[in-house]
Protein backbone atom coordinates (compact mmCIF):
# COMPACT_ATOMS: atom_id res chain seq x y z
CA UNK A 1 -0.80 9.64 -16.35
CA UNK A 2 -2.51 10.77 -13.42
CA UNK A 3 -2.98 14.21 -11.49
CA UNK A 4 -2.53 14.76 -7.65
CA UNK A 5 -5.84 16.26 -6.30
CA UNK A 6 -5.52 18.55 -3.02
CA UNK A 7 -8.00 21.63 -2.75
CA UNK A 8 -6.88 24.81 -2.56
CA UNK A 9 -5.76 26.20 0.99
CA UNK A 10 -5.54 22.55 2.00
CA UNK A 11 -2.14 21.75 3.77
CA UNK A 12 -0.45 18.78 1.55
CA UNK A 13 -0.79 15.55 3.42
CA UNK A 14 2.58 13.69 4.01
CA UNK A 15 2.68 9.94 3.00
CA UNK A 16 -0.48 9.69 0.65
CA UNK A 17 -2.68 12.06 -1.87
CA UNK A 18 -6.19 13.48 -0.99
CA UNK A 19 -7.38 12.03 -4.44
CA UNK A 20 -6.10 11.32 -7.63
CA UNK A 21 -7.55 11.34 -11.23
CA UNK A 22 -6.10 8.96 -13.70
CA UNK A 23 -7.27 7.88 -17.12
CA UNK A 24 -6.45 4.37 -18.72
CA UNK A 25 -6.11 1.07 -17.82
CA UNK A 26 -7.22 -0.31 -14.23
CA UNK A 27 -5.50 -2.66 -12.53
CA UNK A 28 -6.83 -4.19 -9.15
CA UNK A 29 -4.29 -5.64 -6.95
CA UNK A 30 -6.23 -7.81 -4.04
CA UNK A 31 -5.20 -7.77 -0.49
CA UNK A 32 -1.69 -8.68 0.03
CA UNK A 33 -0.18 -9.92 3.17
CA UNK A 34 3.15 -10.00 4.43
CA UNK A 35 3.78 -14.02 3.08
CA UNK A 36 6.47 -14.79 0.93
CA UNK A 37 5.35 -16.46 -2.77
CA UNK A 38 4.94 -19.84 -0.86
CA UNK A 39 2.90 -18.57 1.73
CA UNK A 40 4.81 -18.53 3.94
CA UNK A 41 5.48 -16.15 6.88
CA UNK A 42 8.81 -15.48 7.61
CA UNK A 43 8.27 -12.99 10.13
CA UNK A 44 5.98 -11.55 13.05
CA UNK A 45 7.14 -8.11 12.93
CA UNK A 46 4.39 -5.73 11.65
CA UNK A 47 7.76 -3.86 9.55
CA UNK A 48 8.59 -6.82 8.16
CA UNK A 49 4.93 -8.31 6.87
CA UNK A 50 4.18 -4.60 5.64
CA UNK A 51 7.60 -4.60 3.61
CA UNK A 52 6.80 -8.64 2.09
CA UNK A 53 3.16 -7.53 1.48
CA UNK A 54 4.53 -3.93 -0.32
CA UNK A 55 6.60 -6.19 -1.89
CA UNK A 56 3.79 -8.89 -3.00
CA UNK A 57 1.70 -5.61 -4.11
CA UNK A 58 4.77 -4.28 -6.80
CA UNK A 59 4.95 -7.90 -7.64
CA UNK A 60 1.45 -8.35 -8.70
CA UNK A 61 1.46 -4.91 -10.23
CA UNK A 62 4.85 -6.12 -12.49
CA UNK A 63 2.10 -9.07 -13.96
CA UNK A 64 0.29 -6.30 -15.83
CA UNK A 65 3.53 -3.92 -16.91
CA UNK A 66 2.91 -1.80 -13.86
CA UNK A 67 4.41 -0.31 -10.94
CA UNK A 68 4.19 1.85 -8.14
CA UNK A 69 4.05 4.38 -9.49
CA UNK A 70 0.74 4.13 -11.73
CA UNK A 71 -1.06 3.52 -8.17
CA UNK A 72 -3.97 5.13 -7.48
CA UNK A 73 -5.58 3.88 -4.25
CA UNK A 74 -4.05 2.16 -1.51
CA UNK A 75 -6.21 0.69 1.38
CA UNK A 76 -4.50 -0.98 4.41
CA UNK A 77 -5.79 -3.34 7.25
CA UNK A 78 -4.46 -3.45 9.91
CA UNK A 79 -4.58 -5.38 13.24
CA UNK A 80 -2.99 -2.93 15.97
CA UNK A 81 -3.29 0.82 15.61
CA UNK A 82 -0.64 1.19 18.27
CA UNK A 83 2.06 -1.09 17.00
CA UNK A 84 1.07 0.79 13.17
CA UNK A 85 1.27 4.11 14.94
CA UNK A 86 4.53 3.52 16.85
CA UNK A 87 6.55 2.45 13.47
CA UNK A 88 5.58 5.26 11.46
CA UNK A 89 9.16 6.23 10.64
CA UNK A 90 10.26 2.55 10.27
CA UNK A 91 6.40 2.18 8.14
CA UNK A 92 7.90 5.27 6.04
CA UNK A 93 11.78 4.16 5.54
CA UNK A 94 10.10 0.59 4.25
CA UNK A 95 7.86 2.27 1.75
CA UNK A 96 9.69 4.05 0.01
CA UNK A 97 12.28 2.15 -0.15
CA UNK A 98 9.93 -0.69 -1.97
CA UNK A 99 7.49 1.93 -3.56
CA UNK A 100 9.65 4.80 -4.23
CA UNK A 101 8.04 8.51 -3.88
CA UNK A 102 4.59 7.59 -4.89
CA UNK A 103 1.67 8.55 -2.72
CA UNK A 104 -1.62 7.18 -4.12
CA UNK A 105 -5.03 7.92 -1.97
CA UNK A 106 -4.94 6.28 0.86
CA UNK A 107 -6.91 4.51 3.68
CA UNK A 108 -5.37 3.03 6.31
CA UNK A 109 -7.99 0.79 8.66
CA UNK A 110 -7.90 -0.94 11.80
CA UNK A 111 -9.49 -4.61 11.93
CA UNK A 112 -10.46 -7.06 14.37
CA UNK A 113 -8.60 -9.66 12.74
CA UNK A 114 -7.48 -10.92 9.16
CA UNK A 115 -8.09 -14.53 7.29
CA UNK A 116 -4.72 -15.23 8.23
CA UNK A 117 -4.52 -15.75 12.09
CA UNK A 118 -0.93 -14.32 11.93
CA UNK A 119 -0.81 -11.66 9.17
CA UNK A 120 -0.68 -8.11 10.95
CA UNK A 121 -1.48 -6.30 7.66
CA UNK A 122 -3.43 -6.69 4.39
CA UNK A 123 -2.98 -3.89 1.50
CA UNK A 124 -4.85 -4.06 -1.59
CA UNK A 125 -4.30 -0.78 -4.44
CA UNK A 126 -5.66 -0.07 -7.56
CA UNK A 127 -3.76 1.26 -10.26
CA UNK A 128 -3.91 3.07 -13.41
CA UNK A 129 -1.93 2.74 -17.09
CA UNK A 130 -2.12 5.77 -19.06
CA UNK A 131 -3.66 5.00 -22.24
């Protein structure tokens, strides 16, 4: 179990948690991209890698009897602000769609470049079994 943290007077943030305190098992998912399970892209649409790497992420998180909704921490990289920016509501739809309501801490960064000359995203989470 874990416990949304937001301070008092603080407006609630829309899309992620100011913090979150969780005891129990960790589980570290490394940076997924938006490659299918052969490593493959099947796409250059930022929407679409974000959806196959969200989807890579809930797979990875199945392997140790989790899901999205133990997250804790989300971090994304990104290679275009704008392009992230300008899909927000597309960004949004695809979440939740793939991760449900759940809104770990979040940090969203913007990067020079990834590994993988055409991946347009990387997200990595940890997340937390209650004991």
């Amino acid at each position: 179990m874990h416990t949304v943290l937001c301070p008092s007077g603080w407006q609630a943030p829309k899309g992620y948690a100011n913090g979150i305190s969780a005891r129990g098992q960790l589980v570290f998912v490394g940076g997924q991209i938006g490659w299918n399970a052969s490593q493959q892209f099947e796409s250059d649409d930022f929407v679409l890698q974000t959806a196959q790497a969200l989807r890579n992420v809930s797979a990875v998180l199945a392997c140790a009897g989790a899901g999205p909704q133990h997250m804790v921490r989300m971090t994304w990289y990104i290679t275009d602000r704008d392009i992230y920016t300008s899909h927000l509501k597309a960004l949004g739809d695809v979440y939740r769609s793939i991760m449900g309501k759940n809104y770990p801490a979040m940090t969203c960064v913007v990067v020079h470049g990834l590994i993988e000359p055409r991946a347009l995203v990387e997200i990595e989470v940890t997340a937390v079994l209650p004991d």
